[in-house]
PDB file of N, CA and C in Angstrom:
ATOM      1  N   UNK A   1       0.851  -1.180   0.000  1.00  0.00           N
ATOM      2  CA  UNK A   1       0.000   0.000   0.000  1.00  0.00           C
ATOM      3  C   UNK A   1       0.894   1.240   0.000  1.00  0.00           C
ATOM      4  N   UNK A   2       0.834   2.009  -0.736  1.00  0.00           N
ATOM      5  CA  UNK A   2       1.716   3.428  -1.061  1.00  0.00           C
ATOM      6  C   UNK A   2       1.352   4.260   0.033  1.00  0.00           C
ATOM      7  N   UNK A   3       1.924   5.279   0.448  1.00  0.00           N
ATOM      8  CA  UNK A   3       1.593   6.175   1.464  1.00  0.00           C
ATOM      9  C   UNK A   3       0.524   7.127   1.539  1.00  0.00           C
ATOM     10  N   UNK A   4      -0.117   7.348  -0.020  1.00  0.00           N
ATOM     11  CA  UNK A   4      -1.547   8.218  -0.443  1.00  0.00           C
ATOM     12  C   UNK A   4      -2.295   6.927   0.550  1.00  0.00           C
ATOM     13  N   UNK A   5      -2.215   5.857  -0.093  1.00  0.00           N
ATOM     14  CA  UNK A   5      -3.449   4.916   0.449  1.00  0.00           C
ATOM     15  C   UNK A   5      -3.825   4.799   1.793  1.00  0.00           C
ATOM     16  N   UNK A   6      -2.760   4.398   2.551  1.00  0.00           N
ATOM     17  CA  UNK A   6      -2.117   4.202   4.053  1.00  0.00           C
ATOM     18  C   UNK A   6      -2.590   5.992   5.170  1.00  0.00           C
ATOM     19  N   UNK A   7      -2.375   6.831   4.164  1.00  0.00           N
ATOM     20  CA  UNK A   7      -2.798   8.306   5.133  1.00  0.00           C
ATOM     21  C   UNK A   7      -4.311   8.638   4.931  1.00  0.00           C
ATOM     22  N   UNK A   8      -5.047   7.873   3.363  1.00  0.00           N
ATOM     23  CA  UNK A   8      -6.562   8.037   3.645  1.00  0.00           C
ATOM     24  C   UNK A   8      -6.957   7.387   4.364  1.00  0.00           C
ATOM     25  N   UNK A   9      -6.509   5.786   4.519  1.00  0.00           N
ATOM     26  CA  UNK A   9      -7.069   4.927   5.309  1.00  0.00           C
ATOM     27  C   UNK A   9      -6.697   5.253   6.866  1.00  0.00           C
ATOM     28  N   UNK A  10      -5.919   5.917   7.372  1.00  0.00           N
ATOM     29  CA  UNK A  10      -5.656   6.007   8.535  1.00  0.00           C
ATOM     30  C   UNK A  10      -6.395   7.542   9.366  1.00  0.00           C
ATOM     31  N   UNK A  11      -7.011   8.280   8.337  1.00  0.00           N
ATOM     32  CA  UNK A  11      -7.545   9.744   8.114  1.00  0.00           C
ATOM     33  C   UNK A  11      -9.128   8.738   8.688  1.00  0.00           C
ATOM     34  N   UNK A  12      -9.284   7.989   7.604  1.00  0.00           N
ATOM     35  CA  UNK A  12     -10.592   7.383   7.561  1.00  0.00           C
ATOM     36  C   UNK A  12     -10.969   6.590   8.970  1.00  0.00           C
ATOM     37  N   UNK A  13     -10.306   6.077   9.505  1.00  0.00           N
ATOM     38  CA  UNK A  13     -10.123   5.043  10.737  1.00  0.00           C
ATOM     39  C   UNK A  13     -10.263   6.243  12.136  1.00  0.00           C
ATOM     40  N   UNK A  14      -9.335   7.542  11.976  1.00  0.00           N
ATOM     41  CA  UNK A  14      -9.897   8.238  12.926  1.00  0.00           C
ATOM     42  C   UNK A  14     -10.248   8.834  12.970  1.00  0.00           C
ATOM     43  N   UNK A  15     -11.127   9.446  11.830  1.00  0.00           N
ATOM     44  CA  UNK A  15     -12.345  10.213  11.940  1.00  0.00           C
ATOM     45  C   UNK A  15     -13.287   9.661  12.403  1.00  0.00           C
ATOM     46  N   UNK A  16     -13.824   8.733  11.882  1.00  0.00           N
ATOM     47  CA  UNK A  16     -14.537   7.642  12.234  1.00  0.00           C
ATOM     48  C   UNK A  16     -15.062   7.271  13.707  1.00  0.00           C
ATOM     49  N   UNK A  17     -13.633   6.898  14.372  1.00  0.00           N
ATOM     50  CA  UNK A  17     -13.592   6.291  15.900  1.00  0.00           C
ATOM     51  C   UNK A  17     -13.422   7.777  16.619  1.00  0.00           C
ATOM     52  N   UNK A  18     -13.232   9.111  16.222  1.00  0.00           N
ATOM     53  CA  UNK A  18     -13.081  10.442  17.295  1.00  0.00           C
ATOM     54  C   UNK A  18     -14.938  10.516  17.036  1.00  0.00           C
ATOM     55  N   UNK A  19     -15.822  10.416  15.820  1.00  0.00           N
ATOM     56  CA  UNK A  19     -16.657  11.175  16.242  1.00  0.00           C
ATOM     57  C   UNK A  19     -17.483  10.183  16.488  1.00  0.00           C
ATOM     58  N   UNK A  20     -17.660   9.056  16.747  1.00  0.00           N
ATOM     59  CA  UNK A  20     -18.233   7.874  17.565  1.00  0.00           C
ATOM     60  C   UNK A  20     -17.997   7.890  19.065  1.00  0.00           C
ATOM     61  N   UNK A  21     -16.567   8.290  19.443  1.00  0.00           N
ATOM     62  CA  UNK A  21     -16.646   8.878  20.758  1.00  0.00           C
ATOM     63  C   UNK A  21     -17.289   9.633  21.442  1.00  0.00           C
ATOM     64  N   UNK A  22     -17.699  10.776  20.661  1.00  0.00           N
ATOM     65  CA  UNK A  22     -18.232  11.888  20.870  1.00  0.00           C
ATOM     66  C   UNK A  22     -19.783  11.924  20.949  1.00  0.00           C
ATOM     67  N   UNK A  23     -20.169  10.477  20.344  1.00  0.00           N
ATOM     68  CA  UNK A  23     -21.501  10.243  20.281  1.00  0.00           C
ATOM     69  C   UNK A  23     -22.303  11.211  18.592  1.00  0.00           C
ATOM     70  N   UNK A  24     -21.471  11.201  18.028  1.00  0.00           N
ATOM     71  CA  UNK A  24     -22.124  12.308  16.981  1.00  0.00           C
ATOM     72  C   UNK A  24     -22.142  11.297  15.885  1.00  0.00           C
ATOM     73  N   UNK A  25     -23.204  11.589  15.533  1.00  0.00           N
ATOM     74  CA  UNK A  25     -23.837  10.835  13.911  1.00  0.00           C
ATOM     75  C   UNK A  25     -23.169  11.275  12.923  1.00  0.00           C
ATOM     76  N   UNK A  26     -22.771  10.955  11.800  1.00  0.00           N
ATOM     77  CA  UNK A  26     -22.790  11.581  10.802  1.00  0.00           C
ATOM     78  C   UNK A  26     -23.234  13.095   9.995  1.00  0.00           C
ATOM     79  N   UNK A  27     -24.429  13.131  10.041  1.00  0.00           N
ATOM     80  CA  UNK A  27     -25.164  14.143  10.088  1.00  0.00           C
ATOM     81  C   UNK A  27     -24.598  15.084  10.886  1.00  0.00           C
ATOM     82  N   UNK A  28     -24.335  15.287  12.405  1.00  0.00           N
ATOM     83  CA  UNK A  28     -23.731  15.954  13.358  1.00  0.00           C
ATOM     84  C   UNK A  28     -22.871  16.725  12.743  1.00  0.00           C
ATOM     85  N   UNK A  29     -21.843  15.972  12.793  1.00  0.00           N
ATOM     86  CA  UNK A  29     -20.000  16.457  12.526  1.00  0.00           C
ATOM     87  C   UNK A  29     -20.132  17.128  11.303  1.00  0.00           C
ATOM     88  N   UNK A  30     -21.485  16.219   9.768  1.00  0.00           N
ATOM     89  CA  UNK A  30     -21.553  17.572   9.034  1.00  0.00           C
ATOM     90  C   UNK A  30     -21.915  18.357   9.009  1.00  0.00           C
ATOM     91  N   UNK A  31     -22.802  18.397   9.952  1.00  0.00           N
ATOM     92  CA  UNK A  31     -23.488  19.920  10.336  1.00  0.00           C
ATOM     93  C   UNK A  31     -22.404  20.900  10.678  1.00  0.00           C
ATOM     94  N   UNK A  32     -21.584  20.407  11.744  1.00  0.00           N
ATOM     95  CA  UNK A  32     -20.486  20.906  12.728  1.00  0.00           C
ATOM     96  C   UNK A  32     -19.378  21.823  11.553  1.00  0.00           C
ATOM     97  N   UNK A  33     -19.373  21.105  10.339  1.00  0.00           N
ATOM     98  CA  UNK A  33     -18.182  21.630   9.559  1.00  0.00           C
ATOM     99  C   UNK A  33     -18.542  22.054   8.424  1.00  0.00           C
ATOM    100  N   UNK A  34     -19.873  22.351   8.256  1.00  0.00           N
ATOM    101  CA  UNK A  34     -20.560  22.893   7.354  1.00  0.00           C
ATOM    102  C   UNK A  34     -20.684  21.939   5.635  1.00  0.00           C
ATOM    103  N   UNK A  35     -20.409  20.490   5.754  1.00  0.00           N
ATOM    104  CA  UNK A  35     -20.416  19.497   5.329  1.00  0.00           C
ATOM    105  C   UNK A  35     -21.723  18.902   4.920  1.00  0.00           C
ATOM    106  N   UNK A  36     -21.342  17.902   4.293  1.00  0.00           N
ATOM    107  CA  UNK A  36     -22.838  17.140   3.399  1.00  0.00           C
ATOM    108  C   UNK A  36     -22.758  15.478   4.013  1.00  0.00           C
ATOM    109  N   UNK A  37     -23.614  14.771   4.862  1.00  0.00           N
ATOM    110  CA  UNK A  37     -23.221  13.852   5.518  1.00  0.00           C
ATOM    111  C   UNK A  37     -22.844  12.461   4.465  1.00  0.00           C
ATOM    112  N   UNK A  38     -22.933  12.732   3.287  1.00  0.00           N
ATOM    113  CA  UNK A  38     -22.272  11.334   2.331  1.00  0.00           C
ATOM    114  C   UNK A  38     -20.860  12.263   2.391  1.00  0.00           C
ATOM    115  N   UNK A  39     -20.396  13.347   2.309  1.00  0.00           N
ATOM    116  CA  UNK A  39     -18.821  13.458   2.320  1.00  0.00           C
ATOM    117  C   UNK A  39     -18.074  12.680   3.569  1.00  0.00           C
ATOM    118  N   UNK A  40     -18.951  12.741   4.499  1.00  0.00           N
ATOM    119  CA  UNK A  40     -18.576  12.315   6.216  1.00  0.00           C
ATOM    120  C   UNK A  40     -18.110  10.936   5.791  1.00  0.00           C
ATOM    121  N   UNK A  41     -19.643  10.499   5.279  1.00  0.00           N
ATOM    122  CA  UNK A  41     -19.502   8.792   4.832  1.00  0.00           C
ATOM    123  C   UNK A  41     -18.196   8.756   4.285  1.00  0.00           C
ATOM    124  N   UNK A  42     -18.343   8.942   2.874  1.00  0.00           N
ATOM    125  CA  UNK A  42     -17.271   8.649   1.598  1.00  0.00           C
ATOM    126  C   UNK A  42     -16.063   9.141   2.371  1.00  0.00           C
ATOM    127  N   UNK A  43     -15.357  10.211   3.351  1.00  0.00           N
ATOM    128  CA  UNK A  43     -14.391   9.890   4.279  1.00  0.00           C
ATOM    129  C   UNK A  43     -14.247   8.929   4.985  1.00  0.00           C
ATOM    130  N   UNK A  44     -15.194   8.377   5.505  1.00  0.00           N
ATOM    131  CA  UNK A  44     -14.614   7.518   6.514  1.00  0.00           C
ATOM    132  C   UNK A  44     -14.235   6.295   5.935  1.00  0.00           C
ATOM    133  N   UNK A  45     -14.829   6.238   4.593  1.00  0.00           N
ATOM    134  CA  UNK A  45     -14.770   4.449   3.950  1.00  0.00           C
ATOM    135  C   UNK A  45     -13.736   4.935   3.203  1.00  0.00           C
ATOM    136  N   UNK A  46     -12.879   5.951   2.901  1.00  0.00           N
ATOM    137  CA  UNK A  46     -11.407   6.521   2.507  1.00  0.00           C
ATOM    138  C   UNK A  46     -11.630   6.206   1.099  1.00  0.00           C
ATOM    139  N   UNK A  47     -12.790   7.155   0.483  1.00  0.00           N
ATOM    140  CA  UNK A  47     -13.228   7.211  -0.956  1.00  0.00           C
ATOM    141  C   UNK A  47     -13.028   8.363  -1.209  1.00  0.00           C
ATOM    142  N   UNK A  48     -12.451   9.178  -0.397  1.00  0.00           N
ATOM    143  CA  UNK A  48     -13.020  11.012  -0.651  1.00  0.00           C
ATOM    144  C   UNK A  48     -10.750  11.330   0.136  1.00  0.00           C
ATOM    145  N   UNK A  49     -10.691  12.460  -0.904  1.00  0.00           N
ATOM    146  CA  UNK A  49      -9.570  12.584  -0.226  1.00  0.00           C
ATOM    147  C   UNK A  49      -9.453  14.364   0.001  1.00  0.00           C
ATOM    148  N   UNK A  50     -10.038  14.790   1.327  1.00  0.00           N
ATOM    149  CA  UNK A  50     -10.111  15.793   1.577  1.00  0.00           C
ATOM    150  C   UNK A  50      -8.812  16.637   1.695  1.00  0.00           C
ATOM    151  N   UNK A  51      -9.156  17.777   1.108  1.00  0.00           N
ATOM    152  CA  UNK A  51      -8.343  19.280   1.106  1.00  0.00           C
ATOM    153  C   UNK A  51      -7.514  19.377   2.548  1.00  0.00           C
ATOM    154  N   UNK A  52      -6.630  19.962   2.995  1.00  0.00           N
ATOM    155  CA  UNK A  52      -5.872  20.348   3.695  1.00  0.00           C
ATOM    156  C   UNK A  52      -7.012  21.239   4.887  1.00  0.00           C
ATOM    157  N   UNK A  53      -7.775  21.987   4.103  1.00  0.00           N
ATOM    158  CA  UNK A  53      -8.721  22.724   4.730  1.00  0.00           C
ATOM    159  C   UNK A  53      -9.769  22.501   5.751  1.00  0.00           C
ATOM    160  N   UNK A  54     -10.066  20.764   4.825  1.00  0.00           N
ATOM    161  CA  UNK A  54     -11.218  20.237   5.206  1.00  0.00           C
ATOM    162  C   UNK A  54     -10.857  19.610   6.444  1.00  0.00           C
ATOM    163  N   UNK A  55      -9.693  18.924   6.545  1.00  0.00           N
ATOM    164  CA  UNK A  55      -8.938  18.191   7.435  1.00  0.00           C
ATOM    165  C   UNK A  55      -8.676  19.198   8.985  1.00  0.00           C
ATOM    166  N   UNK A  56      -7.815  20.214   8.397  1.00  0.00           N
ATOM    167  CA  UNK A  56      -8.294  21.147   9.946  1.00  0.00           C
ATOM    168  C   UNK A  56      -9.178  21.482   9.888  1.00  0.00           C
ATOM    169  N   UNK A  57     -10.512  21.330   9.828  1.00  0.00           N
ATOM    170  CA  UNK A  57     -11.933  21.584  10.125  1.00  0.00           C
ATOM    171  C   UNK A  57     -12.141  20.754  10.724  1.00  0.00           C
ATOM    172  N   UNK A  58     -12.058  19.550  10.156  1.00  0.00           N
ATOM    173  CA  UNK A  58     -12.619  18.533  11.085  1.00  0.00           C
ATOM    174  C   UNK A  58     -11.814  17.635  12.454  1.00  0.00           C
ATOM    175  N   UNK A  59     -10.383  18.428  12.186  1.00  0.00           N
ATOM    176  CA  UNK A  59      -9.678  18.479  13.440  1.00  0.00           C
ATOM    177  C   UNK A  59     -10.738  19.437  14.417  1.00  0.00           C
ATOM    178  N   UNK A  60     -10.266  20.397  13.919  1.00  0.00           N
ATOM    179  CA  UNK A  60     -10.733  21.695  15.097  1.00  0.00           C
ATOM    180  C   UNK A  60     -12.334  20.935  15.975  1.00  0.00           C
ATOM    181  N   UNK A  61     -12.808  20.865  14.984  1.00  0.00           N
ATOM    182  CA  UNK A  61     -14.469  20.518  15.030  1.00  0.00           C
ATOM    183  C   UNK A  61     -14.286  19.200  16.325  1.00  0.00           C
ATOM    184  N   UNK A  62     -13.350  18.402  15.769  1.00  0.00           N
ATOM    185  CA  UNK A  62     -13.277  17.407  16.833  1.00  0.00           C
ATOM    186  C   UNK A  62     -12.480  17.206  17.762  1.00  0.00           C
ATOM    187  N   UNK A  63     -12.006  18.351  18.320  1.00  0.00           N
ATOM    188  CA  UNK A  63     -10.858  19.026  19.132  1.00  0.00           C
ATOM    189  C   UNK A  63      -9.854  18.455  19.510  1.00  0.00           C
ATOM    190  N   UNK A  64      -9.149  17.731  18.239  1.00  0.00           N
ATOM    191  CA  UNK A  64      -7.750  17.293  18.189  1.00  0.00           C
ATOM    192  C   UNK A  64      -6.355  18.382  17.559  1.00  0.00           C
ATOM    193  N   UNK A  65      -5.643  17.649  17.164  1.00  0.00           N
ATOM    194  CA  UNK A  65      -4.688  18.227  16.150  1.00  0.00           C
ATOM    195  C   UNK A  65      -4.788  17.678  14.985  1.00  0.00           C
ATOM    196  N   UNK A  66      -4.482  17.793  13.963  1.00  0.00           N
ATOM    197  CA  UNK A  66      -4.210  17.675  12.467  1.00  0.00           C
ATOM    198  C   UNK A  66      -3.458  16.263  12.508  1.00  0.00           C
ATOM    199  N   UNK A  67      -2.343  16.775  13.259  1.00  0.00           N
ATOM    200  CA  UNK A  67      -1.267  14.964  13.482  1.00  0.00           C
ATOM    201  C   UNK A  67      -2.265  13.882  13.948  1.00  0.00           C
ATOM    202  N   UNK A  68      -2.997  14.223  14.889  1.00  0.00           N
ATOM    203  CA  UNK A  68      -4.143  13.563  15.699  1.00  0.00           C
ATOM    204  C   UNK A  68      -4.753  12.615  15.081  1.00  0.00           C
ATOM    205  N   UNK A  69      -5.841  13.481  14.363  1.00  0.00           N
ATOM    206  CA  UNK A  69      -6.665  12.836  12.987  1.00  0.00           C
ATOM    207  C   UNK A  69      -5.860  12.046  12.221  1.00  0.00           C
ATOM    208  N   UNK A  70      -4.855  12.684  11.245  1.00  0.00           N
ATOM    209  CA  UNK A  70      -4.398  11.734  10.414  1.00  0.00           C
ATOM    210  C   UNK A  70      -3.086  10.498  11.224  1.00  0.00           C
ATOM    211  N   UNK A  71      -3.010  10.525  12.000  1.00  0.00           N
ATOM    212  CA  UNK A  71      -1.857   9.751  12.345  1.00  0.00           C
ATOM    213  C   UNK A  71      -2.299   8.738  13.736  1.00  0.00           C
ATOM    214  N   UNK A  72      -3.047   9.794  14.225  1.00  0.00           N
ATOM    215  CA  UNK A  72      -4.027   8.683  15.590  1.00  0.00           C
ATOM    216  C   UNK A  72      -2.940   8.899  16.635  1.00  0.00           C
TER     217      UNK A  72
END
């Protein structure tokens, strides 16, 4: 697996498990980041390879760091 693959899938794995913690649906977190809840989806199943932008959003939103999210 190349390192593109390995940083969506690992993007995807903790987005996933931070906003399941949090108790937030899908729907939620896109509400939270001004998002469409199939982008939430298609992130988490590491089909969607979000912007730099999108990524600290949904850090901030889920009050980690950037390293956080993508690295766990």
């Amino acid at each position: 697996m190349g390192p593109e693959k390995r940083a969506l899938k690992n993007l995807a794995k903790h987005l996933r498990q931070l906003r399941l913690e949090r108790g937030w649906s899908q729907d939620v977190l896109a509400e939270h980041v001004g998002s469409d809840r199939t982008y939430i989806s298609d992130m988490e199943r590491g089909l969607r390879n979000p912007s730099l932008k999108t990524v600290a959003k949904l850090a901030h939103t889920l009050g980690v760091s950037i390293g956080a999210l993508c690295d766990g």
